[in-house]
PDB file of N, CA and C in Angstrom:
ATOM      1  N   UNK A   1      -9.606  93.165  93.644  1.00  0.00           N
ATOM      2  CA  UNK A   1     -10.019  93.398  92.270  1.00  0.00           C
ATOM      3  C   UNK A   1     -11.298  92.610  92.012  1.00  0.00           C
ATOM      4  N   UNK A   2     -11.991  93.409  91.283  1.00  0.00           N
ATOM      5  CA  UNK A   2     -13.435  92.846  90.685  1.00  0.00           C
ATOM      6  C   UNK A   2     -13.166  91.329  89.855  1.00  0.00           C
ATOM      7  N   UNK A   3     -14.213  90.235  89.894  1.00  0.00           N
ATOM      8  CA  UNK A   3     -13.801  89.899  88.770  1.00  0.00           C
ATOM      9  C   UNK A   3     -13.797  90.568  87.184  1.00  0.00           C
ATOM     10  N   UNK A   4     -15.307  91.612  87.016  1.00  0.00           N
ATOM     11  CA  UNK A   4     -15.190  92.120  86.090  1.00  0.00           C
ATOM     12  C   UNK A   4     -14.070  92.659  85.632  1.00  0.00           C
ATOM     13  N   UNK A   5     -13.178  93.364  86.909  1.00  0.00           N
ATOM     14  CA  UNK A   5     -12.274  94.406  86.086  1.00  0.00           C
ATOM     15  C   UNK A   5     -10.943  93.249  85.716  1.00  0.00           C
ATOM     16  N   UNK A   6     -11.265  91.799  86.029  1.00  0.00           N
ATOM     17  CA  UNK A   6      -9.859  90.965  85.772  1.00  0.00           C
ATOM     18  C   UNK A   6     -10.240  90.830  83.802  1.00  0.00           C
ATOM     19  N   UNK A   7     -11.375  90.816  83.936  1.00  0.00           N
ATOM     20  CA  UNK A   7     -12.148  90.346  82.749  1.00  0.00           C
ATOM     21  C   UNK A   7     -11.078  91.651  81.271  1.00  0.00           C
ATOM     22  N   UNK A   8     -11.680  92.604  82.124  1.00  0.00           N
ATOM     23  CA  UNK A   8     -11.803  93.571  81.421  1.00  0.00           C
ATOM     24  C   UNK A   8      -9.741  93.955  81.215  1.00  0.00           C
ATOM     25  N   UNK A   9      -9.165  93.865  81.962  1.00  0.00           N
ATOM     26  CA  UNK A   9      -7.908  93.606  82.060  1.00  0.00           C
ATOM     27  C   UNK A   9      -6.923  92.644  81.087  1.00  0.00           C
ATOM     28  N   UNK A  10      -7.553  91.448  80.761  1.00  0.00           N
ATOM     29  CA  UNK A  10      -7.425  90.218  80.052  1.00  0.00           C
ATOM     30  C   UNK A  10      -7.598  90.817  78.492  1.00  0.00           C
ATOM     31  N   UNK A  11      -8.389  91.452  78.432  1.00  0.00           N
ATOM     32  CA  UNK A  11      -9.305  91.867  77.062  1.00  0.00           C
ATOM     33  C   UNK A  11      -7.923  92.793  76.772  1.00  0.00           C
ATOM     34  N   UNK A  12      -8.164  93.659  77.895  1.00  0.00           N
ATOM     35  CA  UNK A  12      -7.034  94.899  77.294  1.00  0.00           C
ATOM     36  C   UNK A  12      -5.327  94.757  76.751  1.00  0.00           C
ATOM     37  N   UNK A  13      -4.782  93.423  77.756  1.00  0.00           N
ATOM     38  CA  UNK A  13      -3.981  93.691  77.610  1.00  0.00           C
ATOM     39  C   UNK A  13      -3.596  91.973  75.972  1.00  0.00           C
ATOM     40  N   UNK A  14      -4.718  91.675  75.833  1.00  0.00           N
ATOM     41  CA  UNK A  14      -4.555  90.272  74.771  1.00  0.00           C
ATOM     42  C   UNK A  14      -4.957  91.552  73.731  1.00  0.00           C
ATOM     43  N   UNK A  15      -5.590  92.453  73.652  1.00  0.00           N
ATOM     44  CA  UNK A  15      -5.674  93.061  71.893  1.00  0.00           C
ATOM     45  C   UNK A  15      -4.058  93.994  72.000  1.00  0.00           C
ATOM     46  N   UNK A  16      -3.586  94.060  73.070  1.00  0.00           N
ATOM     47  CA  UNK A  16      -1.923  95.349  72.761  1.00  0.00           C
ATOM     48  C   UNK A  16      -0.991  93.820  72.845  1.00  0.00           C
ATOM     49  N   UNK A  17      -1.547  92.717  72.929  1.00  0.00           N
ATOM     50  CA  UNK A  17      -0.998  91.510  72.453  1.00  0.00           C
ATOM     51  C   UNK A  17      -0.732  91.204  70.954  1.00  0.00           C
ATOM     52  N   UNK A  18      -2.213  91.253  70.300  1.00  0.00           N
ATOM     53  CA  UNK A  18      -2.316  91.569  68.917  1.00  0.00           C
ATOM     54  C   UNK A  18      -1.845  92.389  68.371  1.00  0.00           C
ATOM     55  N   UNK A  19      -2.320  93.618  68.701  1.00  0.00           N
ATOM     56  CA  UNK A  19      -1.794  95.016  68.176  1.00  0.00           C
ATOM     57  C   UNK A  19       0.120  94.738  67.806  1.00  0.00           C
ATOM     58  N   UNK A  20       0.584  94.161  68.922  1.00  0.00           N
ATOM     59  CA  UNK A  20       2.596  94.300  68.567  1.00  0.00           C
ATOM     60  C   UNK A  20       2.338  92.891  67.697  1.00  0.00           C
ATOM     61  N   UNK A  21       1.394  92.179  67.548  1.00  0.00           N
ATOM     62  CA  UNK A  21       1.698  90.789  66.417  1.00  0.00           C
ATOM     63  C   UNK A  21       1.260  92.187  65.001  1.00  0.00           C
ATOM     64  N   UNK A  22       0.678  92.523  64.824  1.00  0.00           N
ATOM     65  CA  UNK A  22       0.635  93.233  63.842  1.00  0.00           C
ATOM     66  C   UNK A  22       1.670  93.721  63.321  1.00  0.00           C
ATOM     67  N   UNK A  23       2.104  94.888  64.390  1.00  0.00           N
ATOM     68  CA  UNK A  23       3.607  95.634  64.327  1.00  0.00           C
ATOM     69  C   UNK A  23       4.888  94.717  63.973  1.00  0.00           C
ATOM     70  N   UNK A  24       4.946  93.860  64.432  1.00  0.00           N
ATOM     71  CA  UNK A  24       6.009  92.444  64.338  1.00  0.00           C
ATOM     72  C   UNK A  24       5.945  92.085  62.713  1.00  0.00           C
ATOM     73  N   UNK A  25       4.777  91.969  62.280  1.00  0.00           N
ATOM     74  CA  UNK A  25       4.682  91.510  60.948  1.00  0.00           C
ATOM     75  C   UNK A  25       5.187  92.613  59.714  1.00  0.00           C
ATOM     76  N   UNK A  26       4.855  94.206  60.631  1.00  0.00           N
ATOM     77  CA  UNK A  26       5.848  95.048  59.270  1.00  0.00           C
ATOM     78  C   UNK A  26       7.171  95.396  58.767  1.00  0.00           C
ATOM     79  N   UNK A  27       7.507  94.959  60.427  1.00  0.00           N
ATOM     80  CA  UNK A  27       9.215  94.693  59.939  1.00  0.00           C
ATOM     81  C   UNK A  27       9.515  93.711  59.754  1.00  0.00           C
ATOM     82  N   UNK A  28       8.743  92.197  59.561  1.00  0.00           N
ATOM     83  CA  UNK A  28       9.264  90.994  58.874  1.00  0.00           C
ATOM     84  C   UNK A  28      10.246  91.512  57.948  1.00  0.00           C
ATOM     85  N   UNK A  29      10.034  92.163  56.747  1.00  0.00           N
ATOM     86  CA  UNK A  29      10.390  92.099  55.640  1.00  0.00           C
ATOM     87  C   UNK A  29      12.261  93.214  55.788  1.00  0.00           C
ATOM     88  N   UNK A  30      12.124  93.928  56.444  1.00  0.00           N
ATOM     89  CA  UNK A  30      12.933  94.646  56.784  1.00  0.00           C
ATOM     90  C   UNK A  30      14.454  94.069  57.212  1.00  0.00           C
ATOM     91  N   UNK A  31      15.477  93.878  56.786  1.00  0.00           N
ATOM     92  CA  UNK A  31      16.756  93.343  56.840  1.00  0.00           C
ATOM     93  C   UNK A  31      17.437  94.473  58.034  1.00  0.00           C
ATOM     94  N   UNK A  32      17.243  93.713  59.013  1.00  0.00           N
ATOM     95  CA  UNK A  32      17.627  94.390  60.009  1.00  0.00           C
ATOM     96  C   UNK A  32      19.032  94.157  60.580  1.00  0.00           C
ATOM     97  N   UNK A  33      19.833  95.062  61.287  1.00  0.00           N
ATOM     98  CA  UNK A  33      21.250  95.363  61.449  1.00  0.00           C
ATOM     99  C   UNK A  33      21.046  94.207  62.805  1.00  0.00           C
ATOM    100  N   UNK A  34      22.106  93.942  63.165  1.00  0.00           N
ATOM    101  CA  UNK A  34      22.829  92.900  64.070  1.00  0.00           C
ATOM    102  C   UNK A  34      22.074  93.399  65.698  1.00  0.00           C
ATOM    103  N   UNK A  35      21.897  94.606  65.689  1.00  0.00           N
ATOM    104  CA  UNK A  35      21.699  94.966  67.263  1.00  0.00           C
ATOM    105  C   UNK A  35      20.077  95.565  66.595  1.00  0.00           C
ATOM    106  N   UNK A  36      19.622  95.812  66.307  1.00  0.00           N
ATOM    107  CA  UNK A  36      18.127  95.643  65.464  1.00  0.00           C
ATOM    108  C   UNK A  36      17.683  94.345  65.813  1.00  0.00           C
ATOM    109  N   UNK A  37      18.362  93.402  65.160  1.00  0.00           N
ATOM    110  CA  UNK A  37      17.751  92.194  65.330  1.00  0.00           C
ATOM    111  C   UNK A  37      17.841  91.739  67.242  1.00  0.00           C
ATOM    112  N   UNK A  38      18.447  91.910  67.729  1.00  0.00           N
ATOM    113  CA  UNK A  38      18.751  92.387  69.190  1.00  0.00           C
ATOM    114  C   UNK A  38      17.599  92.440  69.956  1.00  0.00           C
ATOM    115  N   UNK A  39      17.223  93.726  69.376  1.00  0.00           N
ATOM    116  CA  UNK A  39      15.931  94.451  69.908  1.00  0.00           C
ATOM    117  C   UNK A  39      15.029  93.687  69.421  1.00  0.00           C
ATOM    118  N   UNK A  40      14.584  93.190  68.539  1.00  0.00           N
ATOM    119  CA  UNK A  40      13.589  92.074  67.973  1.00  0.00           C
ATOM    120  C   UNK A  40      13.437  91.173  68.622  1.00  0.00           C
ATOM    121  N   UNK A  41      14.507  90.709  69.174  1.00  0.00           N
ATOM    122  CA  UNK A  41      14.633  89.083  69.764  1.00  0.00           C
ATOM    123  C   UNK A  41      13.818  89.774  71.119  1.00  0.00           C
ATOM    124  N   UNK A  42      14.517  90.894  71.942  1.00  0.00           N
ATOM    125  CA  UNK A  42      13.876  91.074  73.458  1.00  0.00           C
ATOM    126  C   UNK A  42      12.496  91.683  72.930  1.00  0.00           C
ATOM    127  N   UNK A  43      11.880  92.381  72.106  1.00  0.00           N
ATOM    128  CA  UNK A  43      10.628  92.350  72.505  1.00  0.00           C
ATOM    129  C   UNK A  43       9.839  91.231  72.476  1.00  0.00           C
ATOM    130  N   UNK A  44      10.150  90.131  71.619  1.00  0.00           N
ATOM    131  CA  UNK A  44       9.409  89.292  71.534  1.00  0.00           C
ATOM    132  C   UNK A  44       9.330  88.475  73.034  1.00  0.00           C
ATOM    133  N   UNK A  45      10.580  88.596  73.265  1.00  0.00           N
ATOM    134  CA  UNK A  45      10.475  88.040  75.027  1.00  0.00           C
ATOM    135  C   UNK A  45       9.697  88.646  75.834  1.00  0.00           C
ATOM    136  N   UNK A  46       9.657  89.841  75.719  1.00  0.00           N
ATOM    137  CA  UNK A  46       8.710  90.792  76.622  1.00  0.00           C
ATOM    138  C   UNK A  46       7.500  89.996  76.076  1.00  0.00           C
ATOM    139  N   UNK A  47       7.423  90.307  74.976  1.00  0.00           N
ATOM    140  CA  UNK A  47       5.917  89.447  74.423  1.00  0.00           C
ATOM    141  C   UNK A  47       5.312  88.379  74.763  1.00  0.00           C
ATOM    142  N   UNK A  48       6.215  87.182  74.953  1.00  0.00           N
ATOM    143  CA  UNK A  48       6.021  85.911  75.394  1.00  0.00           C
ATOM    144  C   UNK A  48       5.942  86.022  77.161  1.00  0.00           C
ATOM    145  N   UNK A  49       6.556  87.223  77.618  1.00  0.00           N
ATOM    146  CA  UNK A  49       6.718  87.065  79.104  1.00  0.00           C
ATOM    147  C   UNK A  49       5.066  88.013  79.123  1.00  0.00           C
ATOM    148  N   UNK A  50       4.774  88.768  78.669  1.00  0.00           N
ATOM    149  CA  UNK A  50       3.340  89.191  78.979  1.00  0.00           C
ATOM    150  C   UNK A  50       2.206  88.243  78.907  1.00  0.00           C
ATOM    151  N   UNK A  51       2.061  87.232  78.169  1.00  0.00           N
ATOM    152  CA  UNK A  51       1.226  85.903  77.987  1.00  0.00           C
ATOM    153  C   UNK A  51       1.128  85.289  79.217  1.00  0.00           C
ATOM    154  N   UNK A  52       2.686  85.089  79.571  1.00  0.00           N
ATOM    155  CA  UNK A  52       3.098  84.261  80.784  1.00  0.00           C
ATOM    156  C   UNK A  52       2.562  85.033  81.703  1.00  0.00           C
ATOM    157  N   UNK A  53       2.846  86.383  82.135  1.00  0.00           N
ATOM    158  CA  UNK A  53       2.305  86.550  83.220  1.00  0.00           C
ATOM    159  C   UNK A  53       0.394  87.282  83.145  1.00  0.00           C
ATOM    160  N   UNK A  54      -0.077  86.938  82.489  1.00  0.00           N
ATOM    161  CA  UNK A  54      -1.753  87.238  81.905  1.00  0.00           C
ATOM    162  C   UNK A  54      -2.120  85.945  82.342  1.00  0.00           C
ATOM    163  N   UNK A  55      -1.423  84.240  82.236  1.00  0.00           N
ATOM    164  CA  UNK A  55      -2.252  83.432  82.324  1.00  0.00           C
ATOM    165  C   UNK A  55      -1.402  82.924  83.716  1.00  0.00           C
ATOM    166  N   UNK A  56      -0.570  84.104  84.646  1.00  0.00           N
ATOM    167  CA  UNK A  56      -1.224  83.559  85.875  1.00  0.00           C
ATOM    168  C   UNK A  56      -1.627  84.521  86.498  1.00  0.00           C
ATOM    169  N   UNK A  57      -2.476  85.794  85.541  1.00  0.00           N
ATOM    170  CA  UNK A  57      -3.202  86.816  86.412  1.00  0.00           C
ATOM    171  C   UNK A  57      -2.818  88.220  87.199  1.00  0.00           C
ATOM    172  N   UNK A  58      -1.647  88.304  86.842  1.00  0.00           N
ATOM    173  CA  UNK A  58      -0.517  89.058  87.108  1.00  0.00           C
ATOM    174  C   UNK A  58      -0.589  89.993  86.042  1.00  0.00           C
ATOM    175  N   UNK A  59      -1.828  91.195  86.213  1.00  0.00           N
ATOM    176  CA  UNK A  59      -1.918  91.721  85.251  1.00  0.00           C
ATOM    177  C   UNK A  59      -0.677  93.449  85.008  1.00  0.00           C
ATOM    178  N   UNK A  60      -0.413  93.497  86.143  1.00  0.00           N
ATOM    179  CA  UNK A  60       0.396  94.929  86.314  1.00  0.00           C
ATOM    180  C   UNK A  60       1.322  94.617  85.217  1.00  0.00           C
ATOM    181  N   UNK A  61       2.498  93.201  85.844  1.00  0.00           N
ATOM    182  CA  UNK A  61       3.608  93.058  84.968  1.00  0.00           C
ATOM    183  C   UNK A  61       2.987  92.351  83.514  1.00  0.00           C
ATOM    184  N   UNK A  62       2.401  91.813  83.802  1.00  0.00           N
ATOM    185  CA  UNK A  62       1.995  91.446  82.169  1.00  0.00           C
ATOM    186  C   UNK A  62       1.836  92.902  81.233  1.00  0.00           C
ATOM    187  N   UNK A  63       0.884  93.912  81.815  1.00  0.00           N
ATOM    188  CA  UNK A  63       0.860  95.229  80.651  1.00  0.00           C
ATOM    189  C   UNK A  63       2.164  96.060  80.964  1.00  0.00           C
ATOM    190  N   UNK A  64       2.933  95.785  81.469  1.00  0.00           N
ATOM    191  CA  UNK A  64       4.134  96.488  81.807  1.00  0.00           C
ATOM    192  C   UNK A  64       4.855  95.632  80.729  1.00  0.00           C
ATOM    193  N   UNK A  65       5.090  94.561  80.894  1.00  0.00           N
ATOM    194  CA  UNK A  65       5.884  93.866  79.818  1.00  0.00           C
ATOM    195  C   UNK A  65       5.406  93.693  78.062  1.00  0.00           C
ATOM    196  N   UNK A  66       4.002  94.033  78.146  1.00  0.00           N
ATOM    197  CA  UNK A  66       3.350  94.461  76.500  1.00  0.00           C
ATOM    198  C   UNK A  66       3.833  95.660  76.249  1.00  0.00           C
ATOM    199  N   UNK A  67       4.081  96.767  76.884  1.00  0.00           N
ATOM    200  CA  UNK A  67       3.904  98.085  76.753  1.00  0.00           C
ATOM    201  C   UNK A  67       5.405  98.340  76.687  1.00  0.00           C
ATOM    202  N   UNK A  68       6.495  97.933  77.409  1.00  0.00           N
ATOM    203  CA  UNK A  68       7.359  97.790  77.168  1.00  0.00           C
ATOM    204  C   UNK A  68       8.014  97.453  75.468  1.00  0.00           C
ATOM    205  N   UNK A  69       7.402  95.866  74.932  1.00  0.00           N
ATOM    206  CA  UNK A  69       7.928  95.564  73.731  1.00  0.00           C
ATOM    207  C   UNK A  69       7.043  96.266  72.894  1.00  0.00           C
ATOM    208  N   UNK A  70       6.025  97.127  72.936  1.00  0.00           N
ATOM    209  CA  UNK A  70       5.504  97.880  72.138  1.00  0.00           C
ATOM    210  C   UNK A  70       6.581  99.185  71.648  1.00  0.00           C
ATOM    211  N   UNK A  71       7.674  99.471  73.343  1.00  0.00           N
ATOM    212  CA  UNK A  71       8.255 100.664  72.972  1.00  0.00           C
ATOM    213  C   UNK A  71       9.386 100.502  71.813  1.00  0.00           C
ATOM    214  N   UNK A  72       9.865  99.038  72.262  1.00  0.00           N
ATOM    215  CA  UNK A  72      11.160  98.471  71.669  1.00  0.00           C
ATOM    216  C   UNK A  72      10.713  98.334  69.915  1.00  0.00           C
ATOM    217  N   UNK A  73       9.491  98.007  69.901  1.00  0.00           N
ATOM    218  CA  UNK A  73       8.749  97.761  68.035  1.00  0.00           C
ATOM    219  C   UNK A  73       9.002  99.245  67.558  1.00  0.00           C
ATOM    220  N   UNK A  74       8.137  99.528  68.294  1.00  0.00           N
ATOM    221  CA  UNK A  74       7.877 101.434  67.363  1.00  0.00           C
ATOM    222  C   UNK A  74       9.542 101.860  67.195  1.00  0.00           C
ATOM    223  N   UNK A  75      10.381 101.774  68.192  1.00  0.00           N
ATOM    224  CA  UNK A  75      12.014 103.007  68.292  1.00  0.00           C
ATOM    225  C   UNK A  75      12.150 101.649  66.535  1.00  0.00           C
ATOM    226  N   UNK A  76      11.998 100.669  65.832  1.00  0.00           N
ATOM    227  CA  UNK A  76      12.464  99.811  65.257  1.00  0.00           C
ATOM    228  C   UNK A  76      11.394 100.623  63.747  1.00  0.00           C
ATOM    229  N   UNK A  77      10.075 100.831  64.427  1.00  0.00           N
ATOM    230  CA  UNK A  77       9.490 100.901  63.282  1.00  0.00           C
ATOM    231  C   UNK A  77       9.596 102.716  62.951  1.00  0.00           C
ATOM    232  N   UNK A  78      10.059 103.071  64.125  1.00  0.00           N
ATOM    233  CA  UNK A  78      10.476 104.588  63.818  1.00  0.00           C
ATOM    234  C   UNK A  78      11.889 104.997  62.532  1.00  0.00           C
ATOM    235  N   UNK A  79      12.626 104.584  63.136  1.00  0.00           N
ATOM    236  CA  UNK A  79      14.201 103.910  62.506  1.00  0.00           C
ATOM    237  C   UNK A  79      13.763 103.808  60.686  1.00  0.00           C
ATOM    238  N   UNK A  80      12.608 102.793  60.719  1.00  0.00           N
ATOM    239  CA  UNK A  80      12.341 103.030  58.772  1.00  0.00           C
ATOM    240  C   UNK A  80      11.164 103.489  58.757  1.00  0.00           C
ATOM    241  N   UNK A  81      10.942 104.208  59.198  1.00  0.00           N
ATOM    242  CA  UNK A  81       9.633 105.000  58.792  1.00  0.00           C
ATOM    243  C   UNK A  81       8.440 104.828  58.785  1.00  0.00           C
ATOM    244  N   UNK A  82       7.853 103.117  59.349  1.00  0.00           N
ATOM    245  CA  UNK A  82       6.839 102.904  59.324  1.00  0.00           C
ATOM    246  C   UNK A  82       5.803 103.435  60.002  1.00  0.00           C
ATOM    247  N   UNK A  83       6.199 104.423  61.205  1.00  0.00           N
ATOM    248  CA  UNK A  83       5.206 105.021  61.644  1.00  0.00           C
ATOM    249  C   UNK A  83       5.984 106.323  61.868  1.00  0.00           C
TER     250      UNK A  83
END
């Protein structure tokens, strides 16, 4: 791998980093059911485990593990309608 394309990799997968902190913040408000909250708790792990594996360069599983808790947000933000 290039360094550019590590560069460019880093970039991509820290804004679908942001992007689910966004998503995370519209169901704050949302009183979510027992296994809801479930799913909340593991994406955020996925979340924290994509960081983890971005800062040791391990970019496959890092956007595998963003893209993942992106799926787990939306089936949550699907559920009330936010998207």
């Amino acid at each position: 791998m290039l360094e550019g394309d590590a560069m460019e990799y880093q970039e991509r997968i820290s804004k679908d980093i942001d992007l689910l902190s966004k998503n995370l913040k519209e169901i704050d408000s949302i009183e979510l059911k027992l296994v809801e909250k479930e799913i909340l708790d593991r994406a955020k792990s996925y979340r924290d485990d994509a960081w983890y594996y971005l800062e040791k360069k391990d970019f496959m599983t890092s956007f595998g593990c963003i893209t993942y808790a992106h799926g787990l947000i939306d089936s949550l933000r699907m559920i009330y309608s936010i998207i």
